[in-house]
PDB file of N, CA and C in Angstrom:
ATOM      1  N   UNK A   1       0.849  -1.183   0.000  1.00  0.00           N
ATOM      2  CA  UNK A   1       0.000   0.000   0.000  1.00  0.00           C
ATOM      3  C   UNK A   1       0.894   1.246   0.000  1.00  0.00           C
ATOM      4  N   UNK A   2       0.381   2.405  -0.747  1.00  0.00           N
ATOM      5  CA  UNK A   2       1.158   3.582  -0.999  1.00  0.00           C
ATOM      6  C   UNK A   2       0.690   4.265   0.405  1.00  0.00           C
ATOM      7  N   UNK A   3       2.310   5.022   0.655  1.00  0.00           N
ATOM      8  CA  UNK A   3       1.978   5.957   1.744  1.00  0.00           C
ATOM      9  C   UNK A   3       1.201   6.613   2.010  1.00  0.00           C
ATOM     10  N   UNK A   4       0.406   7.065   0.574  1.00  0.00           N
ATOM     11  CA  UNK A   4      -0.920   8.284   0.558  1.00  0.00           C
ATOM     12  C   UNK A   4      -1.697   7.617   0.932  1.00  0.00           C
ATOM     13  N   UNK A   5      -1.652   6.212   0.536  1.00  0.00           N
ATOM     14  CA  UNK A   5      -3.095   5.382   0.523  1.00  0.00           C
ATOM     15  C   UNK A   5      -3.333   5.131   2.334  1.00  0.00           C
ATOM     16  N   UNK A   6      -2.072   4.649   2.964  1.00  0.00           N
ATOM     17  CA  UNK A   6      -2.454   4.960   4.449  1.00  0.00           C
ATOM     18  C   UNK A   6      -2.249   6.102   5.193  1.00  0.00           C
ATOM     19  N   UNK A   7      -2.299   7.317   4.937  1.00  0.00           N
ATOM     20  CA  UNK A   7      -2.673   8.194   5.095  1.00  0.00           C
ATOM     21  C   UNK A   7      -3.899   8.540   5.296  1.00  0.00           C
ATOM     22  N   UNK A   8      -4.265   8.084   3.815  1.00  0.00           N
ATOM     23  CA  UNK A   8      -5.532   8.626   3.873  1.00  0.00           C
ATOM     24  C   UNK A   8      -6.760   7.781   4.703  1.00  0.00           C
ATOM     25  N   UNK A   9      -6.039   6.260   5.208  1.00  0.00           N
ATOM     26  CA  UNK A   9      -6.962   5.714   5.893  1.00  0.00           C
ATOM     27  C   UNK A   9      -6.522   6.071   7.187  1.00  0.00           C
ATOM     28  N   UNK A  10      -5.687   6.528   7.858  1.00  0.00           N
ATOM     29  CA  UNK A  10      -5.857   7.335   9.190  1.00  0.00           C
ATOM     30  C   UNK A  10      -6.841   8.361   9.041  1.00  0.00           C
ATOM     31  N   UNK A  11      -6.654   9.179   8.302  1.00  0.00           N
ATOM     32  CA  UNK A  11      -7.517  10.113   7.785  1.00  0.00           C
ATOM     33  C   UNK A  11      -9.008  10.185   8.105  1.00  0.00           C
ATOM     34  N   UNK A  12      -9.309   8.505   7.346  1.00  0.00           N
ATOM     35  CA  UNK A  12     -11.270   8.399   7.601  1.00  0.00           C
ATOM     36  C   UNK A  12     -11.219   7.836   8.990  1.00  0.00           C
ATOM     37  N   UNK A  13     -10.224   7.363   9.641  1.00  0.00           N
ATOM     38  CA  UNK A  13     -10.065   6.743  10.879  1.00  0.00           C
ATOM     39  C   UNK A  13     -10.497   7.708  12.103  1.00  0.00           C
ATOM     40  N   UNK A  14      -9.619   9.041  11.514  1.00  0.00           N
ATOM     41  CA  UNK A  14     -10.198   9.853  12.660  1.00  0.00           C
ATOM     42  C   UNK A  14     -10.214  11.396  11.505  1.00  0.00           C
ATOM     43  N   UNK A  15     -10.753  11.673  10.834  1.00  0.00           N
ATOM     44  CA  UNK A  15     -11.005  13.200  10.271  1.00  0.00           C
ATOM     45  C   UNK A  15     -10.486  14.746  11.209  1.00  0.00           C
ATOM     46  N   UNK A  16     -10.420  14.164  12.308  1.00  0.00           N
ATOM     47  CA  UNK A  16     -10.583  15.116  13.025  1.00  0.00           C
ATOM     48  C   UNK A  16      -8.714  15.631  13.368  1.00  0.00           C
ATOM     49  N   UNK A  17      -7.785  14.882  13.050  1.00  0.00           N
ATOM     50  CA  UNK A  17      -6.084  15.045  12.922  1.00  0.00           C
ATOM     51  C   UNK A  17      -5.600  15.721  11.753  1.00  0.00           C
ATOM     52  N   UNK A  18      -5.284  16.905  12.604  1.00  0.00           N
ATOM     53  CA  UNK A  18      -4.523  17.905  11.743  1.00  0.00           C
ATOM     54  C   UNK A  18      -3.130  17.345  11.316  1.00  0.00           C
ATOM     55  N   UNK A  19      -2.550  16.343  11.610  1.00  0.00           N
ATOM     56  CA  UNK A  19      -1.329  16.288  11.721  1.00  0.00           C
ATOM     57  C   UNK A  19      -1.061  14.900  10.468  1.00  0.00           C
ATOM     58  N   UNK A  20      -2.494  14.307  10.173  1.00  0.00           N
ATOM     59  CA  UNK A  20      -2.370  13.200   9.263  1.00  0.00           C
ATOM     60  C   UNK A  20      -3.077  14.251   7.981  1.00  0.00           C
ATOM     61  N   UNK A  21      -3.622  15.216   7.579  1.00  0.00           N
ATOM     62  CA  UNK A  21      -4.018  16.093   7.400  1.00  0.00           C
ATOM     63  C   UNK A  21      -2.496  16.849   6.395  1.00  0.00           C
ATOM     64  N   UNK A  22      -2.013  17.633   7.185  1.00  0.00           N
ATOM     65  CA  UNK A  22      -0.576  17.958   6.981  1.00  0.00           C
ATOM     66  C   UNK A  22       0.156  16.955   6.389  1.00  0.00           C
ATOM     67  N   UNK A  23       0.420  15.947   6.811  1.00  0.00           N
ATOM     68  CA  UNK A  23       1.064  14.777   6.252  1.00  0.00           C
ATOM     69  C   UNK A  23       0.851  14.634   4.617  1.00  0.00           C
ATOM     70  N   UNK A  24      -0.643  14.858   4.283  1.00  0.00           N
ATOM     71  CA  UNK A  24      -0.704  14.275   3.434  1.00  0.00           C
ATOM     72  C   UNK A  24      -0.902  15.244   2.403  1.00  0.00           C
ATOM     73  N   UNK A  25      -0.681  16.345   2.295  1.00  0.00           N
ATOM     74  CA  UNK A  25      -0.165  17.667   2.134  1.00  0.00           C
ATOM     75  C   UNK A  25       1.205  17.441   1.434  1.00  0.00           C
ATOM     76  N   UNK A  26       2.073  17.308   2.785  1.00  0.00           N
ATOM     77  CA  UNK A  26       3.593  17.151   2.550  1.00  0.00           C
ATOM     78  C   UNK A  26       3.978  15.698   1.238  1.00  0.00           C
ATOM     79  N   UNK A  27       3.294  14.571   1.464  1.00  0.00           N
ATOM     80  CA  UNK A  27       3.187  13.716   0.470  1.00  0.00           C
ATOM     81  C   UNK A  27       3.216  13.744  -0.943  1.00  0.00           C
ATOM     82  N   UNK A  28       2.106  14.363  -0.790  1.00  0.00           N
ATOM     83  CA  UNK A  28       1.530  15.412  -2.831  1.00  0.00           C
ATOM     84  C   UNK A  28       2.804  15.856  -2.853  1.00  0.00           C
ATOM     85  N   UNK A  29       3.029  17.250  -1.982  1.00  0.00           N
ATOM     86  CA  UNK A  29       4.294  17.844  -2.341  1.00  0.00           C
ATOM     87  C   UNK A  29       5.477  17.366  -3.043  1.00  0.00           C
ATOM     88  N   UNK A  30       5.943  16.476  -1.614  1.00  0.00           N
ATOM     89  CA  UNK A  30       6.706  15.791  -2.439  1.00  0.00           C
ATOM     90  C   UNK A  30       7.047  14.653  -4.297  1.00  0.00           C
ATOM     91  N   UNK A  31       5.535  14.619  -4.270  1.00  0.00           N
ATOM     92  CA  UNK A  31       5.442  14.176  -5.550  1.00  0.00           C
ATOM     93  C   UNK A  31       5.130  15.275  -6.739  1.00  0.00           C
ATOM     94  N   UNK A  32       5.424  16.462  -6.140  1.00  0.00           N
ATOM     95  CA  UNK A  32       4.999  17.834  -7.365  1.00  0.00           C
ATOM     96  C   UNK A  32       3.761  17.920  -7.227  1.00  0.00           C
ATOM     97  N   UNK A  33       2.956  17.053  -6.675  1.00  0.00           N
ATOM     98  CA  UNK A  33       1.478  17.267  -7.268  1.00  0.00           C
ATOM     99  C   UNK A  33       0.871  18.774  -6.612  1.00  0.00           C
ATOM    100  N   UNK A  34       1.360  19.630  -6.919  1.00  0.00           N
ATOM    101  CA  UNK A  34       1.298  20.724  -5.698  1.00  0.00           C
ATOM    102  C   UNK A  34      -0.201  21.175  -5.966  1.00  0.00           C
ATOM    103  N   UNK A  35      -1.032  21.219  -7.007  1.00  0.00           N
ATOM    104  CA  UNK A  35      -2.900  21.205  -6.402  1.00  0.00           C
ATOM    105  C   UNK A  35      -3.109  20.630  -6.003  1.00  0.00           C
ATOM    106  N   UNK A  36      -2.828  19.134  -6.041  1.00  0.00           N
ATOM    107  CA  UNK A  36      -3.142  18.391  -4.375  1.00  0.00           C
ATOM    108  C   UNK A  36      -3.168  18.907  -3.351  1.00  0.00           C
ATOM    109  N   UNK A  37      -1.446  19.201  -3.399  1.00  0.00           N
ATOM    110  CA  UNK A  37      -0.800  19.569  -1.774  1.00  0.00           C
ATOM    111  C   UNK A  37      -1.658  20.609  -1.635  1.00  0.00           C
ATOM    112  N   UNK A  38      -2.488  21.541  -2.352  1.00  0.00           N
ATOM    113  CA  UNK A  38      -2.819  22.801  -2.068  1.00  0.00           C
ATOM    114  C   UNK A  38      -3.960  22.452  -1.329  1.00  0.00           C
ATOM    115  N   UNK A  39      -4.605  21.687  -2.025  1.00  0.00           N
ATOM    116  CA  UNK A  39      -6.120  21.080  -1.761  1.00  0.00           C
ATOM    117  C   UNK A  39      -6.098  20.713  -0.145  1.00  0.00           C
ATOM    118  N   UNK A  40      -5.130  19.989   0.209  1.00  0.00           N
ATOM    119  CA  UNK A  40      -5.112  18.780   1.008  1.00  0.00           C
ATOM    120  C   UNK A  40      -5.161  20.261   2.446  1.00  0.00           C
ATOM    121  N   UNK A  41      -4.135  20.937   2.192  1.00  0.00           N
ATOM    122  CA  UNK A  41      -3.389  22.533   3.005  1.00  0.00           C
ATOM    123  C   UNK A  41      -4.805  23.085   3.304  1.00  0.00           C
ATOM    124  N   UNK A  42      -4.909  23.825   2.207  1.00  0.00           N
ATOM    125  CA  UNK A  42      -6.416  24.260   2.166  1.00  0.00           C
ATOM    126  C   UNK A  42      -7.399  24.164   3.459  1.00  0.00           C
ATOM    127  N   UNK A  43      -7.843  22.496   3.212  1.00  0.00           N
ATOM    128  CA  UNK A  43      -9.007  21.887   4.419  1.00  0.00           C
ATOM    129  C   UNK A  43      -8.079  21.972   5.521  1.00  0.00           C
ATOM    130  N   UNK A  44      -7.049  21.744   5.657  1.00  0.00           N
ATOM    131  CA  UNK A  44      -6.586  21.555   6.842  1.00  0.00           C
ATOM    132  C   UNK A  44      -6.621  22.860   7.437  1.00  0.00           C
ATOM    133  N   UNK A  45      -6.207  24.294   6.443  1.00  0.00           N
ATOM    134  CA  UNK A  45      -6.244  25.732   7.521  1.00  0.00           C
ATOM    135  C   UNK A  45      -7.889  26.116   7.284  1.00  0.00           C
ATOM    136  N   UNK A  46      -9.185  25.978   6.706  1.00  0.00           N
ATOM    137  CA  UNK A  46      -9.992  25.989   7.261  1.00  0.00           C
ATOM    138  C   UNK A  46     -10.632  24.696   8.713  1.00  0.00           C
ATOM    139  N   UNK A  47     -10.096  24.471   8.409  1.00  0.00           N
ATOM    140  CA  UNK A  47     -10.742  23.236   9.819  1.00  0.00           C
ATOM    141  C   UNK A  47      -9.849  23.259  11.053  1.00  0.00           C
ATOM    142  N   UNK A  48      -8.630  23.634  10.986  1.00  0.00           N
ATOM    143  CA  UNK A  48      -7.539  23.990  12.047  1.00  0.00           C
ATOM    144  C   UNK A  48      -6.844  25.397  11.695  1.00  0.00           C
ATOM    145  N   UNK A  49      -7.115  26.221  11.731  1.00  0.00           N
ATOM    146  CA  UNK A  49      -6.582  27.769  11.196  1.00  0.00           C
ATOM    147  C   UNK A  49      -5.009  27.903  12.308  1.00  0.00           C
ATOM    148  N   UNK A  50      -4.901  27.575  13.273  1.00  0.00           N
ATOM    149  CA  UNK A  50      -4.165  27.547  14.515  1.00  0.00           C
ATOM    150  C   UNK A  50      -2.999  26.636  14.207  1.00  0.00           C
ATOM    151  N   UNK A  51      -2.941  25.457  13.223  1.00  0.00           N
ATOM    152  CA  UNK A  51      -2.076  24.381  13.074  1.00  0.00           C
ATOM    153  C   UNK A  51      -0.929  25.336  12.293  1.00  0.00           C
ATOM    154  N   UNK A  52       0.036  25.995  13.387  1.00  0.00           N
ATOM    155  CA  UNK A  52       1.206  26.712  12.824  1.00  0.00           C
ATOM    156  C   UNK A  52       1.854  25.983  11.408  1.00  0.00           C
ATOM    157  N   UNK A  53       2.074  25.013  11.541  1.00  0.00           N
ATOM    158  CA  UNK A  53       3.201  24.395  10.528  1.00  0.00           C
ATOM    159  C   UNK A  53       2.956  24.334   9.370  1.00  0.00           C
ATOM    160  N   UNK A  54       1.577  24.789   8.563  1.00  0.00           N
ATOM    161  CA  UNK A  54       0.815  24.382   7.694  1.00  0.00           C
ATOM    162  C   UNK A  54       1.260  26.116   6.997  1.00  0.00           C
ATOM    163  N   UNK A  55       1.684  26.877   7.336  1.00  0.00           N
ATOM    164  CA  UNK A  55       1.409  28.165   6.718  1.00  0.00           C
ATOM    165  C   UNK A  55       2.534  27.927   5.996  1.00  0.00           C
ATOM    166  N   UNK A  56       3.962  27.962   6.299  1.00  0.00           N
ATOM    167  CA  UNK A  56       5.186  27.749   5.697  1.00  0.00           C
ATOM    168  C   UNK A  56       5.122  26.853   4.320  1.00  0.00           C
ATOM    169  N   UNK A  57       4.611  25.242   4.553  1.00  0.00           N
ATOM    170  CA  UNK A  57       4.527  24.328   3.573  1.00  0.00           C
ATOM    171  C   UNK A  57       3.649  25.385   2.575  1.00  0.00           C
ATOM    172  N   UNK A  58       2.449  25.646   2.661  1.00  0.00           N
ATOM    173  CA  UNK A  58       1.170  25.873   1.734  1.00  0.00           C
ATOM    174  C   UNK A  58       2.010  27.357   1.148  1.00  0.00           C
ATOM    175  N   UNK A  59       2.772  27.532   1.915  1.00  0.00           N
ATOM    176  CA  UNK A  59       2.885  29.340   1.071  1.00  0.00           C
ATOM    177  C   UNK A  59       4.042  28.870   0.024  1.00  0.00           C
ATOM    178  N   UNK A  60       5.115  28.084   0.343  1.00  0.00           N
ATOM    179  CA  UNK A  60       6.300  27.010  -0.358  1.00  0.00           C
ATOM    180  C   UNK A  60       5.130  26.920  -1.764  1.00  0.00           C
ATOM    181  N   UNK A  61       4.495  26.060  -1.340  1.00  0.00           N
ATOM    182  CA  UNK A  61       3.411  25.295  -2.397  1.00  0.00           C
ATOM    183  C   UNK A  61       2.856  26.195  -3.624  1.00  0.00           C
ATOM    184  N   UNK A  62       1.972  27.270  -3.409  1.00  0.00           N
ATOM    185  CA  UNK A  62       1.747  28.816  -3.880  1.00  0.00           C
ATOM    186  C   UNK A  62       2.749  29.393  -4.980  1.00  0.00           C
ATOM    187  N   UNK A  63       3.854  29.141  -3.835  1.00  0.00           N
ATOM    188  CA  UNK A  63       5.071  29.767  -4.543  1.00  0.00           C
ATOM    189  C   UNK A  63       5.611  29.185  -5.661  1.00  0.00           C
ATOM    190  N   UNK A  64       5.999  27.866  -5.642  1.00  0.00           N
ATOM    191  CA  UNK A  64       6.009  26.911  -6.367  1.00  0.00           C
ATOM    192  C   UNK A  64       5.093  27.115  -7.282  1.00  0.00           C
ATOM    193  N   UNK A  65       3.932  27.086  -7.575  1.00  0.00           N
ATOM    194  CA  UNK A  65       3.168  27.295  -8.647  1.00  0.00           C
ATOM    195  C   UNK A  65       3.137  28.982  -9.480  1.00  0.00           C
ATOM    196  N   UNK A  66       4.020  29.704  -8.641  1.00  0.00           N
ATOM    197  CA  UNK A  66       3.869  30.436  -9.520  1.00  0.00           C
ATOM    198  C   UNK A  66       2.826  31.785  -8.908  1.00  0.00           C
ATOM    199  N   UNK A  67       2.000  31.680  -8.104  1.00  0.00           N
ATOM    200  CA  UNK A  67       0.899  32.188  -7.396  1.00  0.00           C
ATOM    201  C   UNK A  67       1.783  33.096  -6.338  1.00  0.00           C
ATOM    202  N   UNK A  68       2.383  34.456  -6.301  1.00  0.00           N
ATOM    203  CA  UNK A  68       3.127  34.865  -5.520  1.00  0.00           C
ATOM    204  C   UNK A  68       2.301  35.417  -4.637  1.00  0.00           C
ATOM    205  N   UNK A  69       1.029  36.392  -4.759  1.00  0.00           N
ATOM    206  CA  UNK A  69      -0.192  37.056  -4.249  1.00  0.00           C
ATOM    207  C   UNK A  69      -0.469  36.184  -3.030  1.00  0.00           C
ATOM    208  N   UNK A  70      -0.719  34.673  -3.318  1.00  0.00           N
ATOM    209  CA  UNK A  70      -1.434  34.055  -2.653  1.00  0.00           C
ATOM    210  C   UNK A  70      -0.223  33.374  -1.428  1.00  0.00           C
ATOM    211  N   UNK A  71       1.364  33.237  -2.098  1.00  0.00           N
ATOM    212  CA  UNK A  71       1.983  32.646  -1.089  1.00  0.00           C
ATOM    213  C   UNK A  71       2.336  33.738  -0.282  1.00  0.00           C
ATOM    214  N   UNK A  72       2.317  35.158  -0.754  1.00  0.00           N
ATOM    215  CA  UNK A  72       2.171  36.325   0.548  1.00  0.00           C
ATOM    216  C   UNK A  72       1.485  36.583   1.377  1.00  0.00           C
ATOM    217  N   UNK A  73      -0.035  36.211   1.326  1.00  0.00           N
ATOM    218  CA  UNK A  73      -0.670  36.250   2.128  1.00  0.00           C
ATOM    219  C   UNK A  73      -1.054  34.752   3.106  1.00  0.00           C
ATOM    220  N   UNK A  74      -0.595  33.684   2.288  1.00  0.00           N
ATOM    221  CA  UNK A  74      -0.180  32.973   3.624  1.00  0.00           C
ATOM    222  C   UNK A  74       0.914  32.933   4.481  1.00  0.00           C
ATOM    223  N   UNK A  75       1.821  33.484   3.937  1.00  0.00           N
ATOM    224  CA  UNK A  75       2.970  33.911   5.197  1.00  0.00           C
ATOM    225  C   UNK A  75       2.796  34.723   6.263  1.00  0.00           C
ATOM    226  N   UNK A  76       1.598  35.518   5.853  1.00  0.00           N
ATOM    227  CA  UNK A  76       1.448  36.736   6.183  1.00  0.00           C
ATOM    228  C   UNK A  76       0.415  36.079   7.869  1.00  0.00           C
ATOM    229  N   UNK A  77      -0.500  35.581   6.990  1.00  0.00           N
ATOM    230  CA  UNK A  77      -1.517  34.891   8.034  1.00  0.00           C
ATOM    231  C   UNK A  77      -0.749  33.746   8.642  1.00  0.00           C
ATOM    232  N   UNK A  78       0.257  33.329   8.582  1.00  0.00           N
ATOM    233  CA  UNK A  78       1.035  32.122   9.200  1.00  0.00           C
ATOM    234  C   UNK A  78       2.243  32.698  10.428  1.00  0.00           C
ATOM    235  N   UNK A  79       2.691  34.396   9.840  1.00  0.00           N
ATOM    236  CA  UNK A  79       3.167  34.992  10.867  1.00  0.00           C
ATOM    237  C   UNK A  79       2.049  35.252  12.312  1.00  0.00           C
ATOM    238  N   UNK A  80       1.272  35.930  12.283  1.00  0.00           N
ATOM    239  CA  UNK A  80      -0.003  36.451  13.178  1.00  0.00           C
ATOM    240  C   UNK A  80      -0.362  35.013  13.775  1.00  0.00           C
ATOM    241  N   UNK A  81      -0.311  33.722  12.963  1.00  0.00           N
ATOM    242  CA  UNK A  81      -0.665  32.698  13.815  1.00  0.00           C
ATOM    243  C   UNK A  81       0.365  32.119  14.709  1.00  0.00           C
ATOM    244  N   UNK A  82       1.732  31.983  14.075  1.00  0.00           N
ATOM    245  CA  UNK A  82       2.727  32.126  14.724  1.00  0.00           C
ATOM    246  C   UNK A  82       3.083  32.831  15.966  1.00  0.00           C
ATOM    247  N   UNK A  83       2.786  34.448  15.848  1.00  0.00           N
ATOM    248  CA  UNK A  83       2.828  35.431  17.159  1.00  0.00           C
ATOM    249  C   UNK A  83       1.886  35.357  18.419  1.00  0.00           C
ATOM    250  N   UNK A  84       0.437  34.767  17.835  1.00  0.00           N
ATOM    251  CA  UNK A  84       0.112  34.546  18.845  1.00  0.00           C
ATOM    252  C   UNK A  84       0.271  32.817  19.521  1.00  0.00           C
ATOM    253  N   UNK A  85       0.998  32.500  18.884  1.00  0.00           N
ATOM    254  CA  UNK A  85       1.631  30.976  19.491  1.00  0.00           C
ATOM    255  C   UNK A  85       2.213  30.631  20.034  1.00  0.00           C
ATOM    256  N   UNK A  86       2.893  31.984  19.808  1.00  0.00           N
ATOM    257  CA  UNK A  86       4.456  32.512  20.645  1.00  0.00           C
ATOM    258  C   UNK A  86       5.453  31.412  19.937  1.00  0.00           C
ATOM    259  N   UNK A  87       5.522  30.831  18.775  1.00  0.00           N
ATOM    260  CA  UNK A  87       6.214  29.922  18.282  1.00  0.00           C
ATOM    261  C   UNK A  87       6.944  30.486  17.073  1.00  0.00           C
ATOM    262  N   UNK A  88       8.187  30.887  18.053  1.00  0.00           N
ATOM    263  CA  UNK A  88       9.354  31.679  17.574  1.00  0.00           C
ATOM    264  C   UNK A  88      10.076  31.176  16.228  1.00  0.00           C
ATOM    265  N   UNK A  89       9.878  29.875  16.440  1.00  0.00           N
ATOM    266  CA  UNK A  89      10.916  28.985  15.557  1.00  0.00           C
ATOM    267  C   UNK A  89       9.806  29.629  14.133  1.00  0.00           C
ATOM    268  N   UNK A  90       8.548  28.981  14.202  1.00  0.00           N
ATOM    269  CA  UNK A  90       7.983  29.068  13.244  1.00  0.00           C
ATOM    270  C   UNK A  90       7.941  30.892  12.488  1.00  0.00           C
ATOM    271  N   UNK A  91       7.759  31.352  13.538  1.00  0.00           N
ATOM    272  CA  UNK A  91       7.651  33.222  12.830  1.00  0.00           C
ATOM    273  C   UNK A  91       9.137  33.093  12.497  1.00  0.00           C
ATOM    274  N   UNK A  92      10.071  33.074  12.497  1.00  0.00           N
ATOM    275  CA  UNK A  92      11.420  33.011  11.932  1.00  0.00           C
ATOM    276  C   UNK A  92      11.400  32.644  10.628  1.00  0.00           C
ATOM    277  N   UNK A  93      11.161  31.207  10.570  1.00  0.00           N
ATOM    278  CA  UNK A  93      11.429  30.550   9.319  1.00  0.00           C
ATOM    279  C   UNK A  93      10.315  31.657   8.646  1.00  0.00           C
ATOM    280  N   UNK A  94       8.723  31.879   8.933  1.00  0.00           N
ATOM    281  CA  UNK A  94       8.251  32.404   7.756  1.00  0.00           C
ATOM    282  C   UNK A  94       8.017  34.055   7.524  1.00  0.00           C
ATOM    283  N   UNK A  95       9.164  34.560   8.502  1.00  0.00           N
ATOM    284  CA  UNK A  95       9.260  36.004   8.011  1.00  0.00           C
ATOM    285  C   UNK A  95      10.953  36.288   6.817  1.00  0.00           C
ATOM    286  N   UNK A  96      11.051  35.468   7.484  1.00  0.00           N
ATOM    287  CA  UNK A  96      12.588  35.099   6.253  1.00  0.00           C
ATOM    288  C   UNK A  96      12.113  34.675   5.141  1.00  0.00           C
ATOM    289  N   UNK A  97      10.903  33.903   4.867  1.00  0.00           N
ATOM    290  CA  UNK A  97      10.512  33.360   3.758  1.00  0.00           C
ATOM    291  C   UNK A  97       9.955  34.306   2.954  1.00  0.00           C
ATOM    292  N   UNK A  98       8.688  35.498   3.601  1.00  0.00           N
ATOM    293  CA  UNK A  98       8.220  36.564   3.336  1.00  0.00           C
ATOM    294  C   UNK A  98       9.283  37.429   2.778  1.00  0.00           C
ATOM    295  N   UNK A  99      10.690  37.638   3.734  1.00  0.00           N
ATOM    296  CA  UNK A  99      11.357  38.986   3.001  1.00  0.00           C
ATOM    297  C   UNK A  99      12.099  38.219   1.790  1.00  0.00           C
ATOM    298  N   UNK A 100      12.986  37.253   1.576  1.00  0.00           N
ATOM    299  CA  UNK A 100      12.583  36.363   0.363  1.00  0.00           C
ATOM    300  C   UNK A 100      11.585  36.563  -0.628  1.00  0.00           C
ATOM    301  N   UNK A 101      10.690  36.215  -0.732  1.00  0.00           N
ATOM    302  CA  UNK A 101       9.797  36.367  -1.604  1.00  0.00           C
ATOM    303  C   UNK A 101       9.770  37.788  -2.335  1.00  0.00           C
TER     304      UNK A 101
END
């Protein structure tokens, strides 16, 4: 069985894990399929808006396609989620990514 494929059965196992969610995000990615990965990102920051780690990958993803508008304003919204997380590591990596861009 392909990694996506058990993924995605944690997935119906419990819907409710941001973190198998993300996973399977990072998966697509890694295979280029980046409207997947977008897709997959997507549900995960409407259904968990708070899941810091997801802003960095999805704005990567954006970027990657070419979509610069859209990977600015998830950095943007991934910093503010970051600050109030107080999760330093993460506002680092994606304000460096922002002045980058």
């Amino acid at each position: 069985m392909a990694r996506i494929d058990k993924l995605r059965d944690f997935l119906a196992a419990d819907p409710g894990d941001s973190f198998t969610r993300y996973a399977i995000g990072l998966e697509y990615g890694k295979d280029e399929n980046f409207p997947k990965a977008i897709r997959a990102l997507e549900e995960l920051r409407e259904l968990d808006p708070d899941y810091v780690p997801l802003y960095y990958i999805l704005a990567g993803y954006y970027r990657e396609m070419g979509d610069i508008a859209n990977a600015e304003t998830i950095y943007r919204e991934g910093i503010t989620k970051a600050e109030a997380a107080n999760d330093l590591h993460a506002l680092s990596e994606l304000q460096s990514a922002l002045d980058e861009l």
